[in-house]
PDB file of N, CA and C in Angstrom:
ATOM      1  N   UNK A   1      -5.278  -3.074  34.085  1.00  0.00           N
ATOM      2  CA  UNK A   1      -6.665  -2.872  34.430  1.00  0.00           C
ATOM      3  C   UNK A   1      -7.192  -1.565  33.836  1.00  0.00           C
ATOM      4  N   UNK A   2      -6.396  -0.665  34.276  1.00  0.00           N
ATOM      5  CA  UNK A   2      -6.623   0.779  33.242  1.00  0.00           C
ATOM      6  C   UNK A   2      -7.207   0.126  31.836  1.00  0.00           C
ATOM      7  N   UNK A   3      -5.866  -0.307  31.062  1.00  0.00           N
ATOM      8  CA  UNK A   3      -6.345  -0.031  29.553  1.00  0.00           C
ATOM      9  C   UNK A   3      -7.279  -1.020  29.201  1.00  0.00           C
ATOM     10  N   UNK A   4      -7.952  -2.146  30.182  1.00  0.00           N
ATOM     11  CA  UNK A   4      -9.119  -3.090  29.740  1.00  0.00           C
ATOM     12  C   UNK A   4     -10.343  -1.940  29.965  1.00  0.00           C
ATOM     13  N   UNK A   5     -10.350  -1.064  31.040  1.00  0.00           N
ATOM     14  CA  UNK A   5     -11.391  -0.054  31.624  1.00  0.00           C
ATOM     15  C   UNK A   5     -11.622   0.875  30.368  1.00  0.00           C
ATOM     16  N   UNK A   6     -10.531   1.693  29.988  1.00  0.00           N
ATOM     17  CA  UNK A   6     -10.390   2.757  28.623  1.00  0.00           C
ATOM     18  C   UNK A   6     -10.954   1.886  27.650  1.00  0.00           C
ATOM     19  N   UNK A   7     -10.493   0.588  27.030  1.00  0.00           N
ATOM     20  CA  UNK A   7     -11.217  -0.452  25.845  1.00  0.00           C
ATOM     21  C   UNK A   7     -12.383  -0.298  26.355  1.00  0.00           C
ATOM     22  N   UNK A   8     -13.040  -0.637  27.141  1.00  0.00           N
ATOM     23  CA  UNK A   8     -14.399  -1.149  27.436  1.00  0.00           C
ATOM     24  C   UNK A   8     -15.269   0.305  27.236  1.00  0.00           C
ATOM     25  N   UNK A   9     -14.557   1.429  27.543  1.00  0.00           N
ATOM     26  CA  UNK A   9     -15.573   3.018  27.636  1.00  0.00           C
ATOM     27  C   UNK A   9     -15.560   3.012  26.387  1.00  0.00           C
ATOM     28  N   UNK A  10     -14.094   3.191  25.185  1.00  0.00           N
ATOM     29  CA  UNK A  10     -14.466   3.255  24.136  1.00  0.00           C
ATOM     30  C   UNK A  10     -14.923   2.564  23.427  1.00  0.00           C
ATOM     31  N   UNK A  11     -14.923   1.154  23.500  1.00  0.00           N
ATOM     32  CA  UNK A  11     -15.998   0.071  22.996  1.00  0.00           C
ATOM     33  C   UNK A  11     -17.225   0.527  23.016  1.00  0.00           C
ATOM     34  N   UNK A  12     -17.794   0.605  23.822  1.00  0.00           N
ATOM     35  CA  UNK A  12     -19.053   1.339  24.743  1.00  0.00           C
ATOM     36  C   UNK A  12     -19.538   2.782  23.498  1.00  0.00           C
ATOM     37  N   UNK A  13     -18.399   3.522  23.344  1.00  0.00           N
ATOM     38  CA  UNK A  13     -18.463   5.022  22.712  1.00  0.00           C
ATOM     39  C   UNK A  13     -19.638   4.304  21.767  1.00  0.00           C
ATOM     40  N   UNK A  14     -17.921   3.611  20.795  1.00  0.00           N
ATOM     41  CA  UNK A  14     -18.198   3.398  19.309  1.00  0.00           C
ATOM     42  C   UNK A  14     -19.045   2.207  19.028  1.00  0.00           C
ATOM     43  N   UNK A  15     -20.212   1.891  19.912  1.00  0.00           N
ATOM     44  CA  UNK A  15     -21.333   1.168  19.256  1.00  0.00           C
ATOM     45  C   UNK A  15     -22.208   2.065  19.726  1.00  0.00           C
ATOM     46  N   UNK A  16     -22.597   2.875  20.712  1.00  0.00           N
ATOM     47  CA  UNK A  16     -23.583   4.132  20.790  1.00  0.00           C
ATOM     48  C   UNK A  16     -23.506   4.707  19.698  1.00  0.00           C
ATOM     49  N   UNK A  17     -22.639   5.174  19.364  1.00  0.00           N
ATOM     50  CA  UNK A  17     -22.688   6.431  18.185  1.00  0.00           C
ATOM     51  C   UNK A  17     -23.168   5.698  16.893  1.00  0.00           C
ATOM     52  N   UNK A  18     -22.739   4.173  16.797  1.00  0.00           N
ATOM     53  CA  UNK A  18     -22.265   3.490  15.262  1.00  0.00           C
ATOM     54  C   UNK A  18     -21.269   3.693  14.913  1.00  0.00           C
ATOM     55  N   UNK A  19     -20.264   4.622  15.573  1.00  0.00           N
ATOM     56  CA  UNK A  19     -19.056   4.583  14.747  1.00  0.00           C
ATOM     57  C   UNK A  19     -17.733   3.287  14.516  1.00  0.00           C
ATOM     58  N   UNK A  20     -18.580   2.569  15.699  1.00  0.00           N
ATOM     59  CA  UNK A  20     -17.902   0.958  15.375  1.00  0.00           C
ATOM     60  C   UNK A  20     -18.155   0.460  14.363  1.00  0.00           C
ATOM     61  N   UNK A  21     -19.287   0.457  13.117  1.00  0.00           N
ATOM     62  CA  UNK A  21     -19.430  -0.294  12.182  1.00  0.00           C
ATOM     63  C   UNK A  21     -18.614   0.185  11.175  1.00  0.00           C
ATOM     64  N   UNK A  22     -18.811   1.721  10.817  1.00  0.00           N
ATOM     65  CA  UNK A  22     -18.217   2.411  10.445  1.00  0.00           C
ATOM     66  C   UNK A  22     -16.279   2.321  10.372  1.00  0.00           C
ATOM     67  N   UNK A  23     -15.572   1.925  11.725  1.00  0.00           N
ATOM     68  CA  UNK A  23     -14.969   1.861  11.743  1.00  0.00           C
ATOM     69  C   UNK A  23     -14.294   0.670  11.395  1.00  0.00           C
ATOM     70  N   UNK A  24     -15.487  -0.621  11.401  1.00  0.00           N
ATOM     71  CA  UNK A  24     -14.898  -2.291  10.936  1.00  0.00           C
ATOM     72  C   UNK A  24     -14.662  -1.652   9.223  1.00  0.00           C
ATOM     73  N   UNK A  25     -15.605  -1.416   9.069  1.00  0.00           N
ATOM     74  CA  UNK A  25     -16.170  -1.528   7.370  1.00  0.00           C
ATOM     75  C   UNK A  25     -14.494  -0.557   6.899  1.00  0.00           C
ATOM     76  N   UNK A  26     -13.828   0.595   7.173  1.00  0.00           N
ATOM     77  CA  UNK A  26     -12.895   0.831   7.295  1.00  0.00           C
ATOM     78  C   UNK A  26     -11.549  -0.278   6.770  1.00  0.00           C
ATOM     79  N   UNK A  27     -11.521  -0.648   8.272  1.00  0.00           N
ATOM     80  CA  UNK A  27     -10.434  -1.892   8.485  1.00  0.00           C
ATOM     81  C   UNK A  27     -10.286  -3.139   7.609  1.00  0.00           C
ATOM     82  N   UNK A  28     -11.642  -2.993   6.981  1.00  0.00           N
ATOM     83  CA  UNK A  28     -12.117  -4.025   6.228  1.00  0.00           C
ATOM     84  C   UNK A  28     -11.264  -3.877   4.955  1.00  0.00           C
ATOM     85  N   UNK A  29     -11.703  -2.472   4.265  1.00  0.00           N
ATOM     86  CA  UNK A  29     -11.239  -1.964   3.251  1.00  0.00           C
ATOM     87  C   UNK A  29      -9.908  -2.147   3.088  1.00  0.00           C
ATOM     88  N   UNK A  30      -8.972  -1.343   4.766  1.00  0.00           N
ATOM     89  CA  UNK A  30      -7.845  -1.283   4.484  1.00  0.00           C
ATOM     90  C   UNK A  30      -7.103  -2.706   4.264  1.00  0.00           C
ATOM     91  N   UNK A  31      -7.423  -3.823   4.986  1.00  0.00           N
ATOM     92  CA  UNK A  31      -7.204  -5.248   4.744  1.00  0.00           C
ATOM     93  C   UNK A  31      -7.179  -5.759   3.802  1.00  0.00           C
ATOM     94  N   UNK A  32      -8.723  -5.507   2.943  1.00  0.00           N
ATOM     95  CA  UNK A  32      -8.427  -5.936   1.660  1.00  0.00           C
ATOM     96  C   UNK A  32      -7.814  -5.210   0.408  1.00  0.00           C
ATOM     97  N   UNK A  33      -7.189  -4.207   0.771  1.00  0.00           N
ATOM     98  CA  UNK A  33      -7.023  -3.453  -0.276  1.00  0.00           C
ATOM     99  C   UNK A  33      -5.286  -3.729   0.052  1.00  0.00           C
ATOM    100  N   UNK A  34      -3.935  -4.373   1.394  1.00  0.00           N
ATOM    101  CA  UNK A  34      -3.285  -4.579   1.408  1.00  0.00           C
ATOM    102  C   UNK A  34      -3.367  -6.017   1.027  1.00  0.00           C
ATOM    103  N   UNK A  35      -3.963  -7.060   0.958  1.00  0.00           N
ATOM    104  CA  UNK A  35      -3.797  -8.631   0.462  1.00  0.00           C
ATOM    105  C   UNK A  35      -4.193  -8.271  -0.683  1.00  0.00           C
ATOM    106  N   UNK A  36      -4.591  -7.184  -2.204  1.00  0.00           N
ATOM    107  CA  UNK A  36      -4.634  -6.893  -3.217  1.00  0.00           C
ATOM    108  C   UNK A  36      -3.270  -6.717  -3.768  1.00  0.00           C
ATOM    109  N   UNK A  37      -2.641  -5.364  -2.789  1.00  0.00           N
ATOM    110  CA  UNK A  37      -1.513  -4.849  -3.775  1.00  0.00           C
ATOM    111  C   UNK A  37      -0.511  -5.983  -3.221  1.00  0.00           C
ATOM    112  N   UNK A  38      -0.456  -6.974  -1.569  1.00  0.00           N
ATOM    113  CA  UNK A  38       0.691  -8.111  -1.845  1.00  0.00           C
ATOM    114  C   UNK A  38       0.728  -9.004  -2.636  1.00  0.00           C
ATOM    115  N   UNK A  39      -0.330  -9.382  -3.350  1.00  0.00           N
ATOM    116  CA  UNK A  39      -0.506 -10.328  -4.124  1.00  0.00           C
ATOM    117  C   UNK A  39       0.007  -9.726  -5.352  1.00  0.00           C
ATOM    118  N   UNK A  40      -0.340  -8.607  -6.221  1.00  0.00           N
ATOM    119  CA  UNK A  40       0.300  -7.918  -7.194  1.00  0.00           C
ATOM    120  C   UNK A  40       1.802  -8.088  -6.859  1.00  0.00           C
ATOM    121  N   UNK A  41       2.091  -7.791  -5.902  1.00  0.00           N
ATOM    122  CA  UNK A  41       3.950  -7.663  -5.591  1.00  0.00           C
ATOM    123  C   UNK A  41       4.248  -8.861  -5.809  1.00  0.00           C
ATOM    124  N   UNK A  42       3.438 -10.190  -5.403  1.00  0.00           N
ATOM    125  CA  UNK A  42       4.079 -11.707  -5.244  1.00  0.00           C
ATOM    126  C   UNK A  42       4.221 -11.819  -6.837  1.00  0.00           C
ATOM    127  N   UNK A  43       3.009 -11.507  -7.156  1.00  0.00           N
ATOM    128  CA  UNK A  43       2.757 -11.876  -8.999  1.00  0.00           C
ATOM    129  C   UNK A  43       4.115 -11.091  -9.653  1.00  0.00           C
ATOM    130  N   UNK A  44       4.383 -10.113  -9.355  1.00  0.00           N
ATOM    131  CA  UNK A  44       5.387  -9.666  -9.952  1.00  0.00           C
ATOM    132  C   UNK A  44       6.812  -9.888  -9.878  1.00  0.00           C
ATOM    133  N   UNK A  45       7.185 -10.112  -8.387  1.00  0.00           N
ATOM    134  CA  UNK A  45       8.354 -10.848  -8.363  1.00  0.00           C
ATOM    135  C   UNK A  45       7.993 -12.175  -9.056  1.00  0.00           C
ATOM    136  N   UNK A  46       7.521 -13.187  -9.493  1.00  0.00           N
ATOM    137  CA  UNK A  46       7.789 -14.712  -9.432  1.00  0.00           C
ATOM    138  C   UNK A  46       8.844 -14.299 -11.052  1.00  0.00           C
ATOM    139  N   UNK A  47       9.077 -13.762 -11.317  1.00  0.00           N
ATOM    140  CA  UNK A  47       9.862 -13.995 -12.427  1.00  0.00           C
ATOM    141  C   UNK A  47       9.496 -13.377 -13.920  1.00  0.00           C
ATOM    142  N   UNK A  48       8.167 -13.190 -14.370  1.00  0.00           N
ATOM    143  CA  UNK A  48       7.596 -12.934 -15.473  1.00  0.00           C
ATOM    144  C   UNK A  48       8.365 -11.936 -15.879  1.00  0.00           C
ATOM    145  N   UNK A  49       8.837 -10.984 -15.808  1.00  0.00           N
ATOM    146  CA  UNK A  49       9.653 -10.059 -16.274  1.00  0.00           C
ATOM    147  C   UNK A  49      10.763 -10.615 -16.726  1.00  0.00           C
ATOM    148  N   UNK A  50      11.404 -11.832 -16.519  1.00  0.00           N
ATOM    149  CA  UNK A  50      12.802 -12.737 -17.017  1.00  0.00           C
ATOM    150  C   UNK A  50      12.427 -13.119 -18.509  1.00  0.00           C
ATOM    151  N   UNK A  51      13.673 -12.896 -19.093  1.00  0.00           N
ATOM    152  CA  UNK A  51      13.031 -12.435 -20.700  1.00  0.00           C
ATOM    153  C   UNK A  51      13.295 -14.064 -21.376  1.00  0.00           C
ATOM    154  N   UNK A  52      13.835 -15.265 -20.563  1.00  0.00           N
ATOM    155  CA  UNK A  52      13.780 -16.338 -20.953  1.00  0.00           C
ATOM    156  C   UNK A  52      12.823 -17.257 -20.440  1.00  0.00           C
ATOM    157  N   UNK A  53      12.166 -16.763 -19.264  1.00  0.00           N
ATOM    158  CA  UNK A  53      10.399 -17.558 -18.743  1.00  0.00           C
ATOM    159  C   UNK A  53       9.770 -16.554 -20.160  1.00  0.00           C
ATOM    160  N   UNK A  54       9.618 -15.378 -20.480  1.00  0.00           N
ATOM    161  CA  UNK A  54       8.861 -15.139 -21.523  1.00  0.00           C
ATOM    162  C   UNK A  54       8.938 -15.750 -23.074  1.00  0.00           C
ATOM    163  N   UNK A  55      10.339 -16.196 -23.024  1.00  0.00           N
ATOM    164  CA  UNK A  55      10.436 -17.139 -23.975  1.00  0.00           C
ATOM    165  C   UNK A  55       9.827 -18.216 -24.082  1.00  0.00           C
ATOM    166  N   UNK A  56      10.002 -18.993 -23.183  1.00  0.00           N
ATOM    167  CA  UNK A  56       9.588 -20.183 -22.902  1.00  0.00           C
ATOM    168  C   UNK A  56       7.992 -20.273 -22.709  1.00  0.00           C
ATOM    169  N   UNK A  57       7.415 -19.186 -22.195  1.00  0.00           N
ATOM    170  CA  UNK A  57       5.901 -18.957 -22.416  1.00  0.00           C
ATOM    171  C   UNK A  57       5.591 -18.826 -23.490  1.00  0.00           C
ATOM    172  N   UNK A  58       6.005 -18.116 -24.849  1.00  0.00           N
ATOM    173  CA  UNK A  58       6.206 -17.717 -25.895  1.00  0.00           C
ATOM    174  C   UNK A  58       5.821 -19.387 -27.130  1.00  0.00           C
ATOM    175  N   UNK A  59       6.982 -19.836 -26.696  1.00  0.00           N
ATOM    176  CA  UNK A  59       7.217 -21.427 -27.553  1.00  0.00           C
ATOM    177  C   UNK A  59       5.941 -22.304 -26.888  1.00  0.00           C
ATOM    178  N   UNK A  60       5.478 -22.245 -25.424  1.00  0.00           N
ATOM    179  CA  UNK A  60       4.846 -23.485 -25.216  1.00  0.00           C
ATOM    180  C   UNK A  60       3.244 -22.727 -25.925  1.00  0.00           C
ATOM    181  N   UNK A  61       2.987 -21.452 -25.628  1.00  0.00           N
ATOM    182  CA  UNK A  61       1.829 -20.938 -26.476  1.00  0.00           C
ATOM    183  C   UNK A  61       2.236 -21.439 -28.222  1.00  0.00           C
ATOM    184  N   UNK A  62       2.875 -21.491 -28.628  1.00  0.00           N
ATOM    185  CA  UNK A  62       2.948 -22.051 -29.698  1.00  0.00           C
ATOM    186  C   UNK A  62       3.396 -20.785 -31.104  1.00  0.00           C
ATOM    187  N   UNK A  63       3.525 -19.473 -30.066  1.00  0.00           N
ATOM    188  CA  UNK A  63       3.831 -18.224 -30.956  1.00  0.00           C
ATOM    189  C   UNK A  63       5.575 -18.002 -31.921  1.00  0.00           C
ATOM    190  N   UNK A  64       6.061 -19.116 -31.265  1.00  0.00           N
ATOM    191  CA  UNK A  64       7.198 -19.213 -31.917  1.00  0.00           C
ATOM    192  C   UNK A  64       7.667 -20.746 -32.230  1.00  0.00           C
ATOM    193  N   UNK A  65       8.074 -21.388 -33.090  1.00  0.00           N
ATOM    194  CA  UNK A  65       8.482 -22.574 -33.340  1.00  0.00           C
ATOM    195  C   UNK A  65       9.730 -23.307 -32.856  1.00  0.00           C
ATOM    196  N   UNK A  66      10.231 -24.182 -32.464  1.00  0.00           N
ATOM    197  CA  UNK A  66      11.535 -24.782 -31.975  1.00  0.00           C
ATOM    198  C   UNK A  66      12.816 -24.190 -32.276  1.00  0.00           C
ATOM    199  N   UNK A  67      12.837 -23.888 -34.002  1.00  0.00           N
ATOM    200  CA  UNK A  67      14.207 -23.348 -34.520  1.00  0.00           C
ATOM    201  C   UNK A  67      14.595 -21.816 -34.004  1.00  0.00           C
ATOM    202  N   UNK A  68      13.425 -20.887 -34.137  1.00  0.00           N
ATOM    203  CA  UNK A  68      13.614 -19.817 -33.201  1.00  0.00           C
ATOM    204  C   UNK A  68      13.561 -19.781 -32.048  1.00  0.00           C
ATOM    205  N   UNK A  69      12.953 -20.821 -31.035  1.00  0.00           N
ATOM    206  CA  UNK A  69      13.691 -20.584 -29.637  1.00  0.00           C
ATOM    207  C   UNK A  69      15.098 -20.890 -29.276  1.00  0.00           C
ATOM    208  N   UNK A  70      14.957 -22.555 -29.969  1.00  0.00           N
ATOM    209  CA  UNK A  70      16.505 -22.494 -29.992  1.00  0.00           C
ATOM    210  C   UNK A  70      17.574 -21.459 -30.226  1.00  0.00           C
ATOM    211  N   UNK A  71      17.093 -20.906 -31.407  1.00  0.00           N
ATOM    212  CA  UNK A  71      18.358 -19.752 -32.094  1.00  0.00           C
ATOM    213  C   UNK A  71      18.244 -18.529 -31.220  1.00  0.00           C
ATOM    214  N   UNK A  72      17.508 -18.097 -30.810  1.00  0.00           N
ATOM    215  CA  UNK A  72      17.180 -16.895 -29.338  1.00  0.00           C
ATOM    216  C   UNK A  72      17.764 -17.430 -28.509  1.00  0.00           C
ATOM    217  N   UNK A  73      17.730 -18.616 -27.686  1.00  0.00           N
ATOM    218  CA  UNK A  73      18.264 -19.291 -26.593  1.00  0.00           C
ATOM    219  C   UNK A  73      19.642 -18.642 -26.631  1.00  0.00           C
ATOM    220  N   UNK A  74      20.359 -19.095 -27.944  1.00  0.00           N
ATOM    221  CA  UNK A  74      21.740 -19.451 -27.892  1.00  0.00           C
ATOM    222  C   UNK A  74      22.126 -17.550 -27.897  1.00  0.00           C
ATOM    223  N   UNK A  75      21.644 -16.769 -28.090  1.00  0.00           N
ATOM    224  CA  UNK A  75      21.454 -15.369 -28.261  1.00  0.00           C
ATOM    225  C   UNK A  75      21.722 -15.135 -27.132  1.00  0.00           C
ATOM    226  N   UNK A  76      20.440 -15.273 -25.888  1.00  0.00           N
ATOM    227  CA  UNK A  76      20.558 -15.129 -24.697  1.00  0.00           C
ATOM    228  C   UNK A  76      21.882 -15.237 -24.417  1.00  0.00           C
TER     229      UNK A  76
END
């Protein structure tokens, strides 16, 4: 009962002052600015750094021809 009473005064504070909007717009930021850099982390683990998915990206773009992937392959 206390801490619904304390929520409700400072609820109360931070829309008198405005510092509730202030404080969403905040939260907002910090939210979207963590589903930015996890998504960078997901993108980066899936593999792209594996130097035979870059191969294989490599050949299906068409930057290298069959006989040199093959002959790289067998390198690998």
């Amino acid at each position: 009962m206390l801490n619904a009473t304390l929520s409700i005064i400072i609820f109360y504070y931070l829309v008198k002052t405005g510092d509730l909007f202030k404080l969403i717009k905040i939260a907002k930021n910090l939210v979207l600015d963590f589903l930015i850099v996890f998504k960078k982390e997901k993108q980066n683990n899936k593999g792209y750094n594996n130097p035979l998915e870059v191969l294989k990206l490599r050949y299906v773009r068409g930057e290298i021809d069959k006989g040199e992937y093959e002959q790289i392959v067998k390198n690998l």
